[in-house]
Protein backbone atom coordinates (compact mmCIF):
# COMPACT_ATOMS: atom_id res chain seq x y z
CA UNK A 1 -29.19 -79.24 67.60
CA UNK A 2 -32.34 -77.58 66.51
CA UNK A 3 -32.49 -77.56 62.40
CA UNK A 4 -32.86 -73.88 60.63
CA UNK A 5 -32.76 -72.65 57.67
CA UNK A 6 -30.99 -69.41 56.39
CA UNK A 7 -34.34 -67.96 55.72
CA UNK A 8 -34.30 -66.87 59.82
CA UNK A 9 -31.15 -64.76 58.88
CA UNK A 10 -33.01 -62.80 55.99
CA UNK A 11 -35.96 -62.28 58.32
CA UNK A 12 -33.48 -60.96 60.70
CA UNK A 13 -31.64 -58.74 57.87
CA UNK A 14 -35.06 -57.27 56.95
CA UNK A 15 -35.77 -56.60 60.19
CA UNK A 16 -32.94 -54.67 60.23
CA UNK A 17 -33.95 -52.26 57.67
CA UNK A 18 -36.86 -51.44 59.24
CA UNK A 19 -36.06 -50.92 62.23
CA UNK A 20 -35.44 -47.41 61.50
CA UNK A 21 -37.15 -44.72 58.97
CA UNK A 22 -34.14 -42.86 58.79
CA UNK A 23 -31.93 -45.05 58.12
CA UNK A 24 -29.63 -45.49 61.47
CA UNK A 25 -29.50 -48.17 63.59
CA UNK A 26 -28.65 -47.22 67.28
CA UNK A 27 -25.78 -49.15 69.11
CA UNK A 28 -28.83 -51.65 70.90
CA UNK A 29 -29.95 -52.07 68.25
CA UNK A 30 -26.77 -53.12 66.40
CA UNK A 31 -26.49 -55.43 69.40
CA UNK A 32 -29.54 -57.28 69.09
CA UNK A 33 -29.33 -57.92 65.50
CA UNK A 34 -25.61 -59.60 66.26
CA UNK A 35 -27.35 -61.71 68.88
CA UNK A 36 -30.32 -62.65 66.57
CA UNK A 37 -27.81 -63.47 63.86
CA UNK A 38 -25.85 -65.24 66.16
CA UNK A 39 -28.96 -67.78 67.26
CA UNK A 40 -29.68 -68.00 63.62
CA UNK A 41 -26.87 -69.39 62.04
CA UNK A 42 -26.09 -72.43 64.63
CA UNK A 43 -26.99 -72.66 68.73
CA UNK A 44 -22.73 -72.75 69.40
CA UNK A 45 -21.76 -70.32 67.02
CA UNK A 46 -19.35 -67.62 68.10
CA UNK A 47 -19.15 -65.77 65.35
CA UNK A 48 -16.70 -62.82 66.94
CA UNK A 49 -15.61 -61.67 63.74
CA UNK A 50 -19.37 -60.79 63.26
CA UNK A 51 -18.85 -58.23 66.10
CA UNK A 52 -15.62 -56.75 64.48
CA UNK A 53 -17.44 -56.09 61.20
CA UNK A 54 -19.86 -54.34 62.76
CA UNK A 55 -18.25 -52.11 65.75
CA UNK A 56 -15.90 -51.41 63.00
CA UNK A 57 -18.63 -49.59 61.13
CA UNK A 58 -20.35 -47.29 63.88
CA UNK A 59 -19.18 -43.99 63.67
CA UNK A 60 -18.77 -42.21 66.80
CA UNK A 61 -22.21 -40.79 67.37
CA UNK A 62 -23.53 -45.06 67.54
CA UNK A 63 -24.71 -44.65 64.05
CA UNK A 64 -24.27 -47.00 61.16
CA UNK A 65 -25.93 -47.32 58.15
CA UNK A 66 -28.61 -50.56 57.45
CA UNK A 67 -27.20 -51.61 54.76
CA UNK A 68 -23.61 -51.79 55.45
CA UNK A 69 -25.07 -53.55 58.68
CA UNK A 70 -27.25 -55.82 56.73
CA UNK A 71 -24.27 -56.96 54.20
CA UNK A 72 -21.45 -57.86 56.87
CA UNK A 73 -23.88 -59.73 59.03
CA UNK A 74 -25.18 -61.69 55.73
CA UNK A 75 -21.83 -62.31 55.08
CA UNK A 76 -20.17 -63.05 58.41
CA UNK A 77 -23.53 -65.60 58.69
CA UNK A 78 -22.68 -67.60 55.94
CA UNK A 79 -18.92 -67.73 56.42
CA UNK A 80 -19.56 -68.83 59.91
CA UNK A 81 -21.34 -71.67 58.30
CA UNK A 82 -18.68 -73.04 56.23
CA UNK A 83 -15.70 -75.95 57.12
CA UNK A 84 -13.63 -73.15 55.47
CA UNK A 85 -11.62 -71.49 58.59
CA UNK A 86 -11.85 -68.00 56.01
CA UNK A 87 -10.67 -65.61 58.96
CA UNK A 88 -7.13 -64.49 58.32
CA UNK A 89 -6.45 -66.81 55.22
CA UNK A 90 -4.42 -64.43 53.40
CA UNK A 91 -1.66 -62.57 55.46
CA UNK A 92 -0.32 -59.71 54.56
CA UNK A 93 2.87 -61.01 53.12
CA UNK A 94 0.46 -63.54 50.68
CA UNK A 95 -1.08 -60.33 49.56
CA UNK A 96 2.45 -58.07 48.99
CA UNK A 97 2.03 -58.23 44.88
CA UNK A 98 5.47 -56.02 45.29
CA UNK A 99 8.27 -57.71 47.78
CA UNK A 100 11.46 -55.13 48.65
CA UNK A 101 14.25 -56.31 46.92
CA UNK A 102 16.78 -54.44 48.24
CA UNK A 103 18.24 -56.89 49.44
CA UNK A 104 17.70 -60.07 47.41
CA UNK A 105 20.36 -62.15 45.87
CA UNK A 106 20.08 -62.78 41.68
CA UNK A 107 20.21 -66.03 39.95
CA UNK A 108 21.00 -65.64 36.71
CA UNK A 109 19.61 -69.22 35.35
CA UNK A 110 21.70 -71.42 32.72
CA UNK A 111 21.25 -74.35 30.62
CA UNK A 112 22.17 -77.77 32.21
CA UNK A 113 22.28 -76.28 35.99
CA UNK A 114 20.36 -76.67 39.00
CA UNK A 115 20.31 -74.07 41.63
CA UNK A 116 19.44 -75.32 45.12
CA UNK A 117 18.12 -72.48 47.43
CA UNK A 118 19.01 -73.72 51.39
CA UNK A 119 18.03 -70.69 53.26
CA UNK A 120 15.28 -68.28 53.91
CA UNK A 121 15.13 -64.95 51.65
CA UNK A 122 14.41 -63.54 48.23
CA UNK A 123 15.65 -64.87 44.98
CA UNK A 124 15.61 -62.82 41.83
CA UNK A 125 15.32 -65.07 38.96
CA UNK A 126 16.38 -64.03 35.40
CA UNK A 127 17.69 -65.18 31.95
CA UNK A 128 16.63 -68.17 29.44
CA UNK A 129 17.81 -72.12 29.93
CA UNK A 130 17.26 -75.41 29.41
CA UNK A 131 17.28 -78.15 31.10
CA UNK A 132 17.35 -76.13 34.45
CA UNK A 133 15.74 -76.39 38.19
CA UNK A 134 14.93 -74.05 40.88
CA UNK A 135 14.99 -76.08 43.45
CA UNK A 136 13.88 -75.08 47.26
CA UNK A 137 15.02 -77.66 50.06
CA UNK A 138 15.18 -75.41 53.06
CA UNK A 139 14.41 -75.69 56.68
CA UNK A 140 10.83 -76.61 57.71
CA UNK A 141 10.71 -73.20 59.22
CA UNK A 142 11.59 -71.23 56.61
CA UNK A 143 10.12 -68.61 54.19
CA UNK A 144 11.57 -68.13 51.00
CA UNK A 145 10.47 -66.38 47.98
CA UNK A 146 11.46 -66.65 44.39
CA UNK A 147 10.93 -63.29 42.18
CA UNK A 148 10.54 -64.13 38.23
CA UNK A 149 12.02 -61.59 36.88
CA UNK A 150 11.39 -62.17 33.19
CA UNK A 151 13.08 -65.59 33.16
CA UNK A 152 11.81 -68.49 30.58
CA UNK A 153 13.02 -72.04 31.07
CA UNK A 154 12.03 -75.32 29.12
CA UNK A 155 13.00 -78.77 30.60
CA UNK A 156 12.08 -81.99 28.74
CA UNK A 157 11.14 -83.95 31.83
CA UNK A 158 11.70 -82.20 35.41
CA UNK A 159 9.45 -79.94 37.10
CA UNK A 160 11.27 -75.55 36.64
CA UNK A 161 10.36 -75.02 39.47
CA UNK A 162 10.47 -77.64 42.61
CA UNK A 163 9.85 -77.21 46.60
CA UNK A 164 11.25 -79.99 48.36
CA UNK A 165 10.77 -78.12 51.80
CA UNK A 166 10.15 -74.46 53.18
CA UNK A 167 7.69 -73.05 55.77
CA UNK A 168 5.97 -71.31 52.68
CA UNK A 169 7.75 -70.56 49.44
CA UNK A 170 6.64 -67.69 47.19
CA UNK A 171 6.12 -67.39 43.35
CA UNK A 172 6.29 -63.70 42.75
CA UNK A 173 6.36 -62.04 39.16
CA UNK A 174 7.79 -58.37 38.55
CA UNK A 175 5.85 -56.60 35.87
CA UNK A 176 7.34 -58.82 33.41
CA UNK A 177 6.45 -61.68 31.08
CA UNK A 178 8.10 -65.53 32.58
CA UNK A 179 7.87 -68.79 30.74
CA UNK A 180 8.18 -72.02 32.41
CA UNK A 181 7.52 -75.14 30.12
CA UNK A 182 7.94 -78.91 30.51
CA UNK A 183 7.78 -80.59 26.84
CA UNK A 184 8.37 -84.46 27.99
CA UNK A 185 6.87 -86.64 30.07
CA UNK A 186 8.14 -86.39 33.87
CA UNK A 187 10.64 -88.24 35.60
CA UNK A 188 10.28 -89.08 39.07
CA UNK A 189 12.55 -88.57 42.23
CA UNK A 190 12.54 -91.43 44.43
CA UNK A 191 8.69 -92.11 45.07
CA UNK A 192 7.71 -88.62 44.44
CA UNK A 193 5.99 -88.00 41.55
CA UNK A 194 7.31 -84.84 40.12
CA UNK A 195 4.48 -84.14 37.68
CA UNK A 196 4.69 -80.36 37.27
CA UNK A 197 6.16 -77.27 35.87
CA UNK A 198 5.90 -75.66 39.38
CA UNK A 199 5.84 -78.67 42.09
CA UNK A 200 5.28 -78.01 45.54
CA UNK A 201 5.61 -80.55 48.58
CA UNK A 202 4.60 -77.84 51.17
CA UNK A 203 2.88 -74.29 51.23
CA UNK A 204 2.82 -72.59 47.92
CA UNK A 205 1.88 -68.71 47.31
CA UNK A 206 1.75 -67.04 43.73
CA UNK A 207 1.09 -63.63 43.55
CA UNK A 208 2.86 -60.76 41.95
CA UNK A 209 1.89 -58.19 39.07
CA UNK A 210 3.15 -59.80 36.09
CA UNK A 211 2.18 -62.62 33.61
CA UNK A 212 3.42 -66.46 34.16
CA UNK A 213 3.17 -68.70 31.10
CA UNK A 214 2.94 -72.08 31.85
CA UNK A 215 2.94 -75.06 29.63
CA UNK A 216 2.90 -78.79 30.95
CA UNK A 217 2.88 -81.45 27.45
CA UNK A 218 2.37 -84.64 29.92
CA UNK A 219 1.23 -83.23 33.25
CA UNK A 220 0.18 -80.81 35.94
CA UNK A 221 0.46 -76.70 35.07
CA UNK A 222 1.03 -76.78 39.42
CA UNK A 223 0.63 -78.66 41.84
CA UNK A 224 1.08 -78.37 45.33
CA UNK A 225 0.78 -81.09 48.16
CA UNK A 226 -0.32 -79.21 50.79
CA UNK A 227 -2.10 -75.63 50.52
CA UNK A 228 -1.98 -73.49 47.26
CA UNK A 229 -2.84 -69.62 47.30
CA UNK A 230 -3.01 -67.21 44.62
CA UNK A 231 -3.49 -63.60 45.46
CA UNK A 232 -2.35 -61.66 42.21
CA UNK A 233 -0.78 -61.75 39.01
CA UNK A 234 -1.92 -63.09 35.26
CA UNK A 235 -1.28 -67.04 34.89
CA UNK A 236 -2.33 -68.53 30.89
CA UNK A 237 -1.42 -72.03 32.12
CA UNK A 238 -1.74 -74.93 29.35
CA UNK A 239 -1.51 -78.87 30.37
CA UNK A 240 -2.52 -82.01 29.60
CA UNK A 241 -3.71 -82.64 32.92
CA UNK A 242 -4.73 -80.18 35.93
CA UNK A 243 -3.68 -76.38 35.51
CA UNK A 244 -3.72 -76.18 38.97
CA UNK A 245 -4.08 -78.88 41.78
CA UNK A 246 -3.15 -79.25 45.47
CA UNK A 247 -3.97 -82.00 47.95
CA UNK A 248 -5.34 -79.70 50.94
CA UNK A 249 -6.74 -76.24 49.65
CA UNK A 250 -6.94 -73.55 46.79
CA UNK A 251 -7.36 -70.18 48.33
CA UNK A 252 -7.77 -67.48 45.20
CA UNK A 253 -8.02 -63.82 46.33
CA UNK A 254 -7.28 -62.22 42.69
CA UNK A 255 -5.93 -62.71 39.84
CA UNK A 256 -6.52 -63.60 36.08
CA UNK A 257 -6.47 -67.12 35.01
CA UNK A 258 -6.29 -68.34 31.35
CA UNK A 259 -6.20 -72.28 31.63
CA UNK A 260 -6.64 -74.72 28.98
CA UNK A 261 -6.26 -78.64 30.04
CA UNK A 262 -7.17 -81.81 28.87
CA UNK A 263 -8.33 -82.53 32.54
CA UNK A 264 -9.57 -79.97 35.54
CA UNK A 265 -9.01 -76.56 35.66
CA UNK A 266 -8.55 -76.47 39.21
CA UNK A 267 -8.57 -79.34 41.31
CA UNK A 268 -8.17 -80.05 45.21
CA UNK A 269 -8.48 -83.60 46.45
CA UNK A 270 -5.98 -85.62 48.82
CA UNK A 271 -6.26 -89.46 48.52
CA UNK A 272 -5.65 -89.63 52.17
CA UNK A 273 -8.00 -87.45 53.55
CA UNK A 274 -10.87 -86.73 52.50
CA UNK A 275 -11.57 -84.22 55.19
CA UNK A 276 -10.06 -81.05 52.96
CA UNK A 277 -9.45 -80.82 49.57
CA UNK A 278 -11.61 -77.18 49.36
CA UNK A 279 -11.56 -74.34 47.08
CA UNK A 280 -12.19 -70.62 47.70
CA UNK A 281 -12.33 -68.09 45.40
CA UNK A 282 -12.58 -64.57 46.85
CA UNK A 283 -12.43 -62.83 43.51
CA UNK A 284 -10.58 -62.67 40.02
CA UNK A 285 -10.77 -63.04 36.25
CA UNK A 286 -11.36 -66.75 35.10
CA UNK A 287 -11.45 -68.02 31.39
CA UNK A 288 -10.94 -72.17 31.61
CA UNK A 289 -11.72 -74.26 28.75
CA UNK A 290 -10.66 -77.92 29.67
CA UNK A 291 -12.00 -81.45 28.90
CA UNK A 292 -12.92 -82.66 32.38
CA UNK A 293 -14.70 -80.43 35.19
CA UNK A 294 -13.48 -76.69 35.58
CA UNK A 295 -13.30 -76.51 39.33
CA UNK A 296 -13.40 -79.66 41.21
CA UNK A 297 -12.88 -80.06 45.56
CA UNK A 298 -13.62 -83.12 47.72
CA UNK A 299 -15.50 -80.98 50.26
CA UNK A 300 -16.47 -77.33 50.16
CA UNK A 301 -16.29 -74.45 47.24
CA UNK A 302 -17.11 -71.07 48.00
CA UNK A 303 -17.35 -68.60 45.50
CA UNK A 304 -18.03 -65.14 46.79
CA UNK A 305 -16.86 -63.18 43.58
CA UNK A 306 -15.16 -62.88 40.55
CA UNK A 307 -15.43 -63.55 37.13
CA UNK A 308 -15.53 -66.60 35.86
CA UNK A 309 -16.59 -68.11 32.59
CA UNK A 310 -15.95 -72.21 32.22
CA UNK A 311 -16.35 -74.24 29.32
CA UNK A 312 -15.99 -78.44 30.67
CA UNK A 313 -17.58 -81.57 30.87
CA UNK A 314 -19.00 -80.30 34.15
CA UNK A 315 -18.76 -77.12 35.44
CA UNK A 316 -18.57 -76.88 39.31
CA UNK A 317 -18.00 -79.95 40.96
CA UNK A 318 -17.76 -80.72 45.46
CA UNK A 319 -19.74 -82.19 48.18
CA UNK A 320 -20.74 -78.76 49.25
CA UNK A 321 -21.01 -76.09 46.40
CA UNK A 322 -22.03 -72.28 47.61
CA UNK A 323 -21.94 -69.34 45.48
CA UNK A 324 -22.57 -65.92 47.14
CA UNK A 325 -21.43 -63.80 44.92
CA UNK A 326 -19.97 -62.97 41.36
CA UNK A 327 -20.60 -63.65 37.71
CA UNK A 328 -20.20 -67.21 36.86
CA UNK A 329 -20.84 -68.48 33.06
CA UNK A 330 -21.10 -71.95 32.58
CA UNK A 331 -20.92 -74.04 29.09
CA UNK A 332 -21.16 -77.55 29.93
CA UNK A 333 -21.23 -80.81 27.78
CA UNK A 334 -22.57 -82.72 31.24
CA UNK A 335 -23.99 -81.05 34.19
CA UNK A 336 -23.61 -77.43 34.79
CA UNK A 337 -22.81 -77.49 38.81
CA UNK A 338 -22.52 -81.10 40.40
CA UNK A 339 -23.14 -81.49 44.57
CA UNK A 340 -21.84 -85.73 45.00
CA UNK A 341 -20.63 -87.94 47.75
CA UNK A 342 -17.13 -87.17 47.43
CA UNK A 343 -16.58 -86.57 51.37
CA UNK A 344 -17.18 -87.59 54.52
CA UNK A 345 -17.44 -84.57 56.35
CA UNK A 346 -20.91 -83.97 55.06
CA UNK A 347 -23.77 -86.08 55.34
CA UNK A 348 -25.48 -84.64 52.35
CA UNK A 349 -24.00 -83.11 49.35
CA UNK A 350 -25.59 -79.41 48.85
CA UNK A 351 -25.39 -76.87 46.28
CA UNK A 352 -26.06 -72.98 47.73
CA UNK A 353 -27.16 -70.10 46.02
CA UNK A 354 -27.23 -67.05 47.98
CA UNK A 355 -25.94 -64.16 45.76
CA UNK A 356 -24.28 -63.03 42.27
CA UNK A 357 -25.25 -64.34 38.34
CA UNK A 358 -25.02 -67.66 37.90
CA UNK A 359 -25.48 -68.58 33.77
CA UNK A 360 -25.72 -72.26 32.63
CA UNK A 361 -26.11 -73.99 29.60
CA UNK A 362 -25.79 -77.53 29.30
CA UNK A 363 -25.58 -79.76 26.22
CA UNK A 364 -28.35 -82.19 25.15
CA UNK A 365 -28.32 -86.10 26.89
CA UNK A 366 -28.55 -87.23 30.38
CA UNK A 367 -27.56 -83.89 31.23
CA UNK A 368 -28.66 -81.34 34.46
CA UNK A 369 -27.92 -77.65 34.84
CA UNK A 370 -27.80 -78.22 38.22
CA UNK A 371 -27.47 -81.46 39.92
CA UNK A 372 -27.21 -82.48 43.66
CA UNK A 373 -27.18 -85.99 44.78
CA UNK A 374 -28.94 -84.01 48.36
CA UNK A 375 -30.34 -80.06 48.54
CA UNK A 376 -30.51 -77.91 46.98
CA UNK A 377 -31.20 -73.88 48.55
CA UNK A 378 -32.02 -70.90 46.57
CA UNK A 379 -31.62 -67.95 48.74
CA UNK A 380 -30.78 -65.24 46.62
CA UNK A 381 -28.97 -63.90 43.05
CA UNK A 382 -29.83 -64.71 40.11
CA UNK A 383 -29.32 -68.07 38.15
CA UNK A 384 -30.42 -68.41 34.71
CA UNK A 385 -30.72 -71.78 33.45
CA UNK A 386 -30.62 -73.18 29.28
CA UNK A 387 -31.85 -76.46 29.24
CA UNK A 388 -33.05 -78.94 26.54
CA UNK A 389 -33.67 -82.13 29.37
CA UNK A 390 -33.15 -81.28 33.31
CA UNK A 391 -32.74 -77.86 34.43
CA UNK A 392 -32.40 -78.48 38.47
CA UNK A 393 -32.51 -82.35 39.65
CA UNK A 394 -32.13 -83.37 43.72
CA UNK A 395 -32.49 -86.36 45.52
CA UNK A 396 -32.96 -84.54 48.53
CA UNK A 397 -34.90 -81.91 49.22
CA UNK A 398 -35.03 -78.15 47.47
CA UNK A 399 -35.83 -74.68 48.89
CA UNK A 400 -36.67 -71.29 47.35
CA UNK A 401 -36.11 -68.67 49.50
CA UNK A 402 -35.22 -65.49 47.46
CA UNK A 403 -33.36 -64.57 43.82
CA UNK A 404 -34.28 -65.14 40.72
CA UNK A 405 -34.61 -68.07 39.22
CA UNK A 406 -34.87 -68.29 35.22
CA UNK A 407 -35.34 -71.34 32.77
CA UNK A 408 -34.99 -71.19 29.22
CA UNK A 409 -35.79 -67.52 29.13
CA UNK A 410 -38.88 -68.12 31.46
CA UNK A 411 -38.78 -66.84 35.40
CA UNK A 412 -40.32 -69.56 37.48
CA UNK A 413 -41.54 -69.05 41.16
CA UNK A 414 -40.00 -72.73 42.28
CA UNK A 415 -37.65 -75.33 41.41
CA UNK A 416 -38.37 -77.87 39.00
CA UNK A 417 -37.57 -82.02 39.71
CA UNK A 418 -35.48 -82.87 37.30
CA UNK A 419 -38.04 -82.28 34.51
CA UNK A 420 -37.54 -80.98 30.96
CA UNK A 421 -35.62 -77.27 31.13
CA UNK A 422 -38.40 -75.50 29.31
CA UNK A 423 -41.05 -73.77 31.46
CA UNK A 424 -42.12 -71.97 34.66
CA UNK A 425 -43.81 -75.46 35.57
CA UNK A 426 -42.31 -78.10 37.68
CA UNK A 427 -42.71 -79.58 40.62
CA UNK A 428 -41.19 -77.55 43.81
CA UNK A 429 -38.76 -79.10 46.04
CA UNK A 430 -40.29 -80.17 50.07
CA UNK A 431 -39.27 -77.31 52.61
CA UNK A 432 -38.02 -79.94 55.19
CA UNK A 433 -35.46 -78.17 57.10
CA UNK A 434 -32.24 -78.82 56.76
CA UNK A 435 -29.70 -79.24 59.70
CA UNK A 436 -26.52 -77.43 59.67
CA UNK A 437 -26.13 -76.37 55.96
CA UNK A 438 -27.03 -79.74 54.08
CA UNK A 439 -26.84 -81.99 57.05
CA UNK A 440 -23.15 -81.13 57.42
CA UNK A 441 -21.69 -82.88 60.21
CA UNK A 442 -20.29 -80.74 63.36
């Protein structure tokens, strides 16, 4: 497979805009910029979805405007380019913040009990106890979803809330305040180790439009063994270790996070497999102050918006780290953003800058604001840079194709080598092409 770089896609983008003085692209030419984008991102790509952003814009004269054109084939390119199967992630259930409950059957919670939930439904949960479980063993097949309905629980040593087995279960708040809080250190069952307020061996969802408090003295906030999404609601989650960690996947498509740990703020990573363990973030508020890394995934992290300010160790932490969008803010005592070896599927660890403000200070010592053990590619948004040693550092190669990059208050035209942080000087990274987004293997 022929290498290329994404700089063939901008060429193509600015094509686009001038292809035109008034503005309009006709349906041909709509066509030929899919195909060109197709050929551009990778020889076997597909890409339909490409043609469904697009055809969904034309009005019914054939006319669309450039740069609605120019944003969903950007976009469609890159996620077309990621491991991250982003098409149809969230359904339309994961995104229903407001669940009828017409139906629904109420469990009024008490000290000392468990309640085991068998079948498929809605549970309203309500009322103050200790020492009490929600526990969901249902069938393999089945959806259920429990509604926190201004309940608090505390437990000394056993997870509030634990999924033994469902399809998918839901954690949905009412506009209400819920407090779930371990204070001792967790007990096992059998040879799982329940190490969470909310533990999850299978799919778990949060959303809703209320506020879930979560404090963990001796573990997890949650942690889920398979996939983990979050599409609304307001979570202040503090732990002594993760505030949120699954083995397979985080998917975050809103929400506001307040999470203080003594480890990661969010963390995917499955011993056994180290094949997923991603994290996307489509959007959200984010304010994590924790003692390890902020974000950490095995393999890929997307961010393509949201808010997000992060005070760690380290910052940003994968194999394959690519921002495309948002405001991130980074305060970090190590380095800011962090591209290692931490997966297989890759055959060199990139970081990827394509859009959005990307802020990062980093403390004084053997310390980089951004680090990648391969690439690094600067394709667009802006990334400012406060640096005492290393600003950028790469052991592989480093290309600026577009944004703005600023060090120490001073816009540079290239990326330093792992130099002192404190001028537009440096030495710029070789433009050896890259093959399939950082070598990644197909």
């Amino acid at each position: 497979m022929k290498k290329r770089t994404i700089t063939t896609i901008i060429a193509a983008l600015t094509m686009a805009t001038a292809l035109t003085a008034c503005d309009k692209l006709s349906t041909e030419e709509i066509s030929n910029l899919i195909e060109m984008a197709k050929a551009n991102v990778s020889e076997n790509a597909e890409n339909d979805e490409l043609g469904a952003l697009l055809s969904g814009m034309l009005d019914e004269s054939g006319n669309s405007n450039t740069s609605d054109i120019a944003s969903a084939v950007y976009t469609s390119a890159i996620l077309s380019n990621t491991e991250i199967d982003l098409t149809d992630i969230f359904s339309k259930r994961d995104l229903n913040q407001t669940p009828d409950l017409t139906d629904a059957d109420i469990i009024e919670v008490a000290d000392g009990k468990s309640y085991t939930i068998s079948s498929e439904g809605i549970y309203i949960i309500r009322g103050t106890a200790t020492n009490c479980t929600i526990r969901v063993e249902a069938d393999k097949e089945a959806k259920v979803q429990l509604v926190l309905d201004g309940v608090s629980i505390t437990n000394d040593n056993f997870p509030a809330i634990y999924v033994v087995s469902a399809d998918k279960c839901f954690v949905t708040t009412t506009d209400s305040e819920n407090t779930l809080t371990v204070t001792g250190k967790y007990t096992s069952e059998g040879s799982t180790n329940t190490d969470a307020v909310i533990f999850s061996k299978d799919d778990l969802v949060l959303n809703g439009t209320g506020i879930l408090n979560i404090n963990s003295y001796y573990g997890n906030g949650i942690s889920g063994k398979d996939d983990i999404k979050v599409t609304g609601g307001t979570y202040n989650i503090k732990s002594a270790e993760d505030g949120i960690e699954a083995n397979d996947s985080i998917a975050i498509y809103d929400g506001i996070f307040n999470i203080t740990t003594n480890k990661d703020g969010l963390h995917s990573e499955n011993d056994e497999d180290d094949t997923v363990g991603w994290i996307y973030i489509k959007d959200g508020s984010f304010n994590i102050n924790v003692k390890s890394d902020g974000i950490q995934a095995t393999t890929f992290l997307v961010v393509d918006g949201g808010d997000l300010v992060i005070n760690a160790a380290e910052g940003i932490e994968a194999t394959y780290i690519q921002i495309n969008g948002g405001n991130i803010d980074i305060t970090a005592s190590d380095d800011g953003m962090n591209a290692s070896y931490k997966s297989k599927s890759y055959t060199v660890p990139v970081i990827e800058f394509n859009g959005g403000t990307t802020v990062i200070e980093v403390g004084q010592g053997d310390t980089d604001a951004v680090d990648s053990n391969g690439n690094i590619y600067v394709n667009g948004g802006t990334i400012s840079v406060t640096s005492t040693v290393s600003s950028f550092d790469y052991d592989g190669t480093a290309e600026y194709n577009g944004g703005t990059i600023i060090i120490n208050g001073t816009q540079v035209d290239s990326i330093p080598q792992s130099m002192m942080g404190g001028g537009p000087g440096g030495m710029k990274g070789g433009f050896g092409g890259k093959g399939n987004w950082g070598g990644k293997m197909r």
